[in-house]
C-alpha atoms as a PDB file:
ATOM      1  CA  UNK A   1     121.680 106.635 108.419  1.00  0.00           C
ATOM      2  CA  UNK A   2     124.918 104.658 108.020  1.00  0.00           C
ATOM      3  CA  UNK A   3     126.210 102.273 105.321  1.00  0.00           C
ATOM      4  CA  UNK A   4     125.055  99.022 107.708  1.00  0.00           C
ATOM      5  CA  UNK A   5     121.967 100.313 108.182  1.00  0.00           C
ATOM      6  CA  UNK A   6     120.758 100.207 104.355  1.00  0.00           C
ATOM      7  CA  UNK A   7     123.372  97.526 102.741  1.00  0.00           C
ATOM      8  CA  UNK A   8     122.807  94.065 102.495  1.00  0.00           C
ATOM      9  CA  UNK A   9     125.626  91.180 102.015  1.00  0.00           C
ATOM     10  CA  UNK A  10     124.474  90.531  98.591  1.00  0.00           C
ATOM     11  CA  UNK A  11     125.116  94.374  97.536  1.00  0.00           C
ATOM     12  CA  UNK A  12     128.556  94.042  97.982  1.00  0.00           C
ATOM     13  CA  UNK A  13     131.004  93.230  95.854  1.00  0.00           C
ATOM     14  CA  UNK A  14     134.616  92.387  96.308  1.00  0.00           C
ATOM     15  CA  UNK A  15     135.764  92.943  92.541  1.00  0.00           C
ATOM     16  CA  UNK A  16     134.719  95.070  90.614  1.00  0.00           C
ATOM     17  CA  UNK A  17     136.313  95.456  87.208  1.00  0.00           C
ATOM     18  CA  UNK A  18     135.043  98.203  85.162  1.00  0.00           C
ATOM     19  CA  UNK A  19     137.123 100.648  83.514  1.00  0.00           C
ATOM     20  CA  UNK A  20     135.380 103.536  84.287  1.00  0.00           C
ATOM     21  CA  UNK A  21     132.625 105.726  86.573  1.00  0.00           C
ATOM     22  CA  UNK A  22     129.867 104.551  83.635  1.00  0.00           C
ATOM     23  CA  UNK A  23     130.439 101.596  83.726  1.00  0.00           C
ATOM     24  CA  UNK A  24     131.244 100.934  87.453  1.00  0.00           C
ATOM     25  CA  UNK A  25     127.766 102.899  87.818  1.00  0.00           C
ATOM     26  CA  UNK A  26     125.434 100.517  85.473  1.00  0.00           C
ATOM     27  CA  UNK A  27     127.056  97.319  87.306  1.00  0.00           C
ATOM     28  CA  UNK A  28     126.094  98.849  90.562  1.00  0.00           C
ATOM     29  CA  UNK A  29     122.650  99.570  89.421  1.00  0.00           C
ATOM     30  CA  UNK A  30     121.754  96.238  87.897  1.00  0.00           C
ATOM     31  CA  UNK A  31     123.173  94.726  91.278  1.00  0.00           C
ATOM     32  CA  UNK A  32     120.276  96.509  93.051  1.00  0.00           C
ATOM     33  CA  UNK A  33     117.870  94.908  89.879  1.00  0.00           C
ATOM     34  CA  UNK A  34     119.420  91.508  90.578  1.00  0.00           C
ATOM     35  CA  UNK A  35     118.546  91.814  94.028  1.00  0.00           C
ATOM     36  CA  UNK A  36     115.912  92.710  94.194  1.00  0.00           C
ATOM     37  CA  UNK A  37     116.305  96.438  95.310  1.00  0.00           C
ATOM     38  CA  UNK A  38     114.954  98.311  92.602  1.00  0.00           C
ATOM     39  CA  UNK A  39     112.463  96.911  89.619  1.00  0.00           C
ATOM     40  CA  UNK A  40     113.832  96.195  86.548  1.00  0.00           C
ATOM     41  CA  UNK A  41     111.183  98.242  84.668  1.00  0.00           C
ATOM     42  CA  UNK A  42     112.753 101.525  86.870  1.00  0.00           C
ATOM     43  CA  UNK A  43     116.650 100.158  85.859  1.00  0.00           C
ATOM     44  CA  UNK A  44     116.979 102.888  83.225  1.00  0.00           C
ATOM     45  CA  UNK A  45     115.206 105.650  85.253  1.00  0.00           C
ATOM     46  CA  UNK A  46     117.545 105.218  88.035  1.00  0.00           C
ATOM     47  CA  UNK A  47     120.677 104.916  85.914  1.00  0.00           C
ATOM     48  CA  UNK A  48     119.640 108.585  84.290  1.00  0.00           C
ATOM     49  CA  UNK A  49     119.151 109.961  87.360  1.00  0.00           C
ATOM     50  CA  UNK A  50     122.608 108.689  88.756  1.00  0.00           C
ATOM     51  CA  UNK A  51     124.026 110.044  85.644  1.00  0.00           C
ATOM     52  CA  UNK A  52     122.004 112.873  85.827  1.00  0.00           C
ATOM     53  CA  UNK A  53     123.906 114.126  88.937  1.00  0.00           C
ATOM     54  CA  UNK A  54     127.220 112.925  88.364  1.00  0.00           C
ATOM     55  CA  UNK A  55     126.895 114.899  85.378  1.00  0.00           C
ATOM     56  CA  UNK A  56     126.762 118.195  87.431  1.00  0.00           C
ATOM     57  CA  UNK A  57     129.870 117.168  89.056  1.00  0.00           C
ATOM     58  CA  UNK A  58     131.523 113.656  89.635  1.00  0.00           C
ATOM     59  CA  UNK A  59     130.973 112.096  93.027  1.00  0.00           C
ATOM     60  CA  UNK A  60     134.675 110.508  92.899  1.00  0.00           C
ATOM     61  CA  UNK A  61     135.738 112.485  96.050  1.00  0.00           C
ATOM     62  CA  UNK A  62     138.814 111.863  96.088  1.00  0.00           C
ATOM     63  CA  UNK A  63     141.356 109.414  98.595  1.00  0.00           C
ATOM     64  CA  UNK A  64     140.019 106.785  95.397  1.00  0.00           C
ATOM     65  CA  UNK A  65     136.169 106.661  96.826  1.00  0.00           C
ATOM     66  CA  UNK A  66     132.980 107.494  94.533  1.00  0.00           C
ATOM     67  CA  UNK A  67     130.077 107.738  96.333  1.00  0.00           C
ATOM     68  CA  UNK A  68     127.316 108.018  92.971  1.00  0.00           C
ATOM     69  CA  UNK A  69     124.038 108.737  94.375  1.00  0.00           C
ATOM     70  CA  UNK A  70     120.744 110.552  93.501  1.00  0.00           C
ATOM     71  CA  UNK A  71     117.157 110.611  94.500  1.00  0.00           C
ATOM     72  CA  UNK A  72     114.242 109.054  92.874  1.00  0.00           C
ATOM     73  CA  UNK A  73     110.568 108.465  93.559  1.00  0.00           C
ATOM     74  CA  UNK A  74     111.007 105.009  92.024  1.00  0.00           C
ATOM     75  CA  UNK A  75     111.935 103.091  95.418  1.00  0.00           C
ATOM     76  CA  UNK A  76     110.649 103.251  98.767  1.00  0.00           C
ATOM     77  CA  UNK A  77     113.694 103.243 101.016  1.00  0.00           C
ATOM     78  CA  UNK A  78     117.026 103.864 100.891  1.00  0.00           C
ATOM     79  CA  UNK A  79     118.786 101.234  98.866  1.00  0.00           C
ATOM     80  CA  UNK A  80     122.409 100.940  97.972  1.00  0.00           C
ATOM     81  CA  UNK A  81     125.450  98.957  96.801  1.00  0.00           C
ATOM     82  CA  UNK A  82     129.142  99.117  98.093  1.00  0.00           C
ATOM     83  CA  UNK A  83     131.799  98.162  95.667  1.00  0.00           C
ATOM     84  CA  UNK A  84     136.136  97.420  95.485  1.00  0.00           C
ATOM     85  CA  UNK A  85     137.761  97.864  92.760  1.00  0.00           C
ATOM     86  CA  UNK A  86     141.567  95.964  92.778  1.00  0.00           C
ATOM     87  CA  UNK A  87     142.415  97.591  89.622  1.00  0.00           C
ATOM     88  CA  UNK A  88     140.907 101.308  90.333  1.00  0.00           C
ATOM     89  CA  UNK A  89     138.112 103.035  88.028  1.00  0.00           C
ATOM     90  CA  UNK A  90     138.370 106.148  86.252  1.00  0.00           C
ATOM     91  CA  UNK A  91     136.099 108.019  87.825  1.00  0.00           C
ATOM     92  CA  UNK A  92     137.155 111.604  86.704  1.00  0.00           C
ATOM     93  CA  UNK A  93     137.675 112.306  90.288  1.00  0.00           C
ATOM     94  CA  UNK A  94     138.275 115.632  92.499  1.00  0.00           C
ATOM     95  CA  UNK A  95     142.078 114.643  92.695  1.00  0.00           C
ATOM     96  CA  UNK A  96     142.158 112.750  89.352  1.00  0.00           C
ATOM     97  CA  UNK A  97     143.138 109.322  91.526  1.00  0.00           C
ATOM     98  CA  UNK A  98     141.659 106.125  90.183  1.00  0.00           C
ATOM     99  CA  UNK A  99     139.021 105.029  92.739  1.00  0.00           C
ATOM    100  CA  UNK A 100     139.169 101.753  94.497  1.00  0.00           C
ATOM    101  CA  UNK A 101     135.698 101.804  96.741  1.00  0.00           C
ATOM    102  CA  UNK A 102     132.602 102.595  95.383  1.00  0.00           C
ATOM    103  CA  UNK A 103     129.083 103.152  97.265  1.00  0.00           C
ATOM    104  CA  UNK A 104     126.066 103.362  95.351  1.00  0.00           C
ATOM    105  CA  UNK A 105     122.790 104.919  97.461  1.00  0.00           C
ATOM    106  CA  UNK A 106     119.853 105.903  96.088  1.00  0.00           C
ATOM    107  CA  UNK A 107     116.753 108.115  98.800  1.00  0.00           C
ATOM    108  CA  UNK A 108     113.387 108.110  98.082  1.00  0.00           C
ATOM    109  CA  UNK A 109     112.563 111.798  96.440  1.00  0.00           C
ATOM    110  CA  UNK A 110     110.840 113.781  98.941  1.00  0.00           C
ATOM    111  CA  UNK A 111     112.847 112.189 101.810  1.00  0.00           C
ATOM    112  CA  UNK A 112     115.802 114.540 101.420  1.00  0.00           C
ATOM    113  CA  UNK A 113     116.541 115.234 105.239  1.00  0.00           C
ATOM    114  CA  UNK A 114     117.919 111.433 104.647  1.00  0.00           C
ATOM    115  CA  UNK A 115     119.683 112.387 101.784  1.00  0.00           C
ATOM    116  CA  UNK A 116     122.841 114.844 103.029  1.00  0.00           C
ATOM    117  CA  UNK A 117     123.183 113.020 106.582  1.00  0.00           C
ATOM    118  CA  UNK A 118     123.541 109.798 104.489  1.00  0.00           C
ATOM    119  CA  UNK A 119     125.955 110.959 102.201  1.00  0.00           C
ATOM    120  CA  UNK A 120     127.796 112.806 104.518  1.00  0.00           C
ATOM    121  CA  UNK A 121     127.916 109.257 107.187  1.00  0.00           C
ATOM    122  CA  UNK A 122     129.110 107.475 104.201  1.00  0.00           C
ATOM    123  CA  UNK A 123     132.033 109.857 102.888  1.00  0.00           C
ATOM    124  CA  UNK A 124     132.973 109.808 107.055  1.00  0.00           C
ATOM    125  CA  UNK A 125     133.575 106.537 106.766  1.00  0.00           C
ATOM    126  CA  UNK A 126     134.641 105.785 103.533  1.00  0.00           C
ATOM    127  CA  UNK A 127     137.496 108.538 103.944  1.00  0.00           C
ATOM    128  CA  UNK A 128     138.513 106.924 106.707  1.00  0.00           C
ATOM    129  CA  UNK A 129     142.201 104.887 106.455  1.00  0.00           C
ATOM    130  CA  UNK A 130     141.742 102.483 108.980  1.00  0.00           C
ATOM    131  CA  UNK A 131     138.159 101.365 106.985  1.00  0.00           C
ATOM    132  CA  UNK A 132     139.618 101.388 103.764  1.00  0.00           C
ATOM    133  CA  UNK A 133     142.798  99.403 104.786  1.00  0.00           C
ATOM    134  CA  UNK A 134     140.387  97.032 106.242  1.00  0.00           C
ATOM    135  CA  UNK A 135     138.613  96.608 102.870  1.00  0.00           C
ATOM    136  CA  UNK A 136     141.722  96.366 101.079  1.00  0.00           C
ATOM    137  CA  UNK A 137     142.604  93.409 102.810  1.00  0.00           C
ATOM    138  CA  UNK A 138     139.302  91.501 102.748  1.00  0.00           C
ATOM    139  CA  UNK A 139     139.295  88.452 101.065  1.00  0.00           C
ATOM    140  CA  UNK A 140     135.895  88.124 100.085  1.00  0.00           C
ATOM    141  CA  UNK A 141     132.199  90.185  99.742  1.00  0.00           C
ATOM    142  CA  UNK A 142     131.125  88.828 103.142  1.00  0.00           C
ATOM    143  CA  UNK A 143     134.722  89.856 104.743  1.00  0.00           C
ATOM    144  CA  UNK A 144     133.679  93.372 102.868  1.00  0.00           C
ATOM    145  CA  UNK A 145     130.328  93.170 104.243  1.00  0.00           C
ATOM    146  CA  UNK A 146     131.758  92.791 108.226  1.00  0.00           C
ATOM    147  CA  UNK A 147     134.137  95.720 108.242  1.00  0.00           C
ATOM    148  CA  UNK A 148     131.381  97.941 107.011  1.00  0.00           C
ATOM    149  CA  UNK A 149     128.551  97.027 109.781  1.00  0.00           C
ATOM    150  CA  UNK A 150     131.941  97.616 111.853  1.00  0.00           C
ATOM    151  CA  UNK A 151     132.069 100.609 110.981  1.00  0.00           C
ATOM    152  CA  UNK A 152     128.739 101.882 110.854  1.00  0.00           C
END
């Protein structure tokens, strides 16, 4: 499973300006709420079990991407949001480097053959330079939005 095939336009966005991974992570979670990805009764769940994991060890991987993630029996399909950040987050990453792009996925718990191929088609892509130059340019969420189905 790829970014494009679980992202929608409206779970991107082109600036976000958080401080740091706490932060960064709440805004991406009550983008899936305001969406209508996840139920705003399950907000707080989800955000513990995001936390939860990055707890164990952060999910900044380093080249400034985060890739915060968990899995939850509180949705029904693989749901995410994909974030920039123009003035980098502290994310208390691998390599200590601010990060810039941030992708937000949440699998449905008991679905965790998705779980490791999706992270791992993500951090392919999101390492990549040509992708994140591409996103660095963008102009807008929808500009955002195009280079990733590009890439998927």
């Amino acid at each position: 499973m790829t970014l494009g095939d679980f992202l929608k336009p409206e779970n991107v966005i082109a600036d976000l300006d958080v401080p740091d991974r706490w932060q960064a992570i709440d805004r991406l979670v009550a983008n899936l709420v305001e969406t209508g990805r996840v139920a705003p009764s399950n907000r707080d769940a989800i955000f513990k079990a995001i936390e939860k994991r990055e707890l164990s060890l952060s999910t900044g991987i380093g080249l400034g991407v985060g890739i915060p993630h968990a899995s939850t029996d509180l949705i029904n399909e693989v749901v995410g949001v994909f974030a920039r950040s123009l003035q980098g987050i502290d994310f208390q990453s691998l390599d200590n480097q601010p990060v810039n792009v941030v992708t937000l996925f949440l699998v449905p718990h008991g679905q965790f053959q998705q779980h490791l191929p999706t992270l791992a088609s993500i951090a392919k892509v999101l390492k990549n330079n040509d992708f994140r130059e591409s996103v660095e340019k963008a102009k807008s969420s929808r500009e955002i939005y195009d280079a990733i189905i590009k890439a998927s």
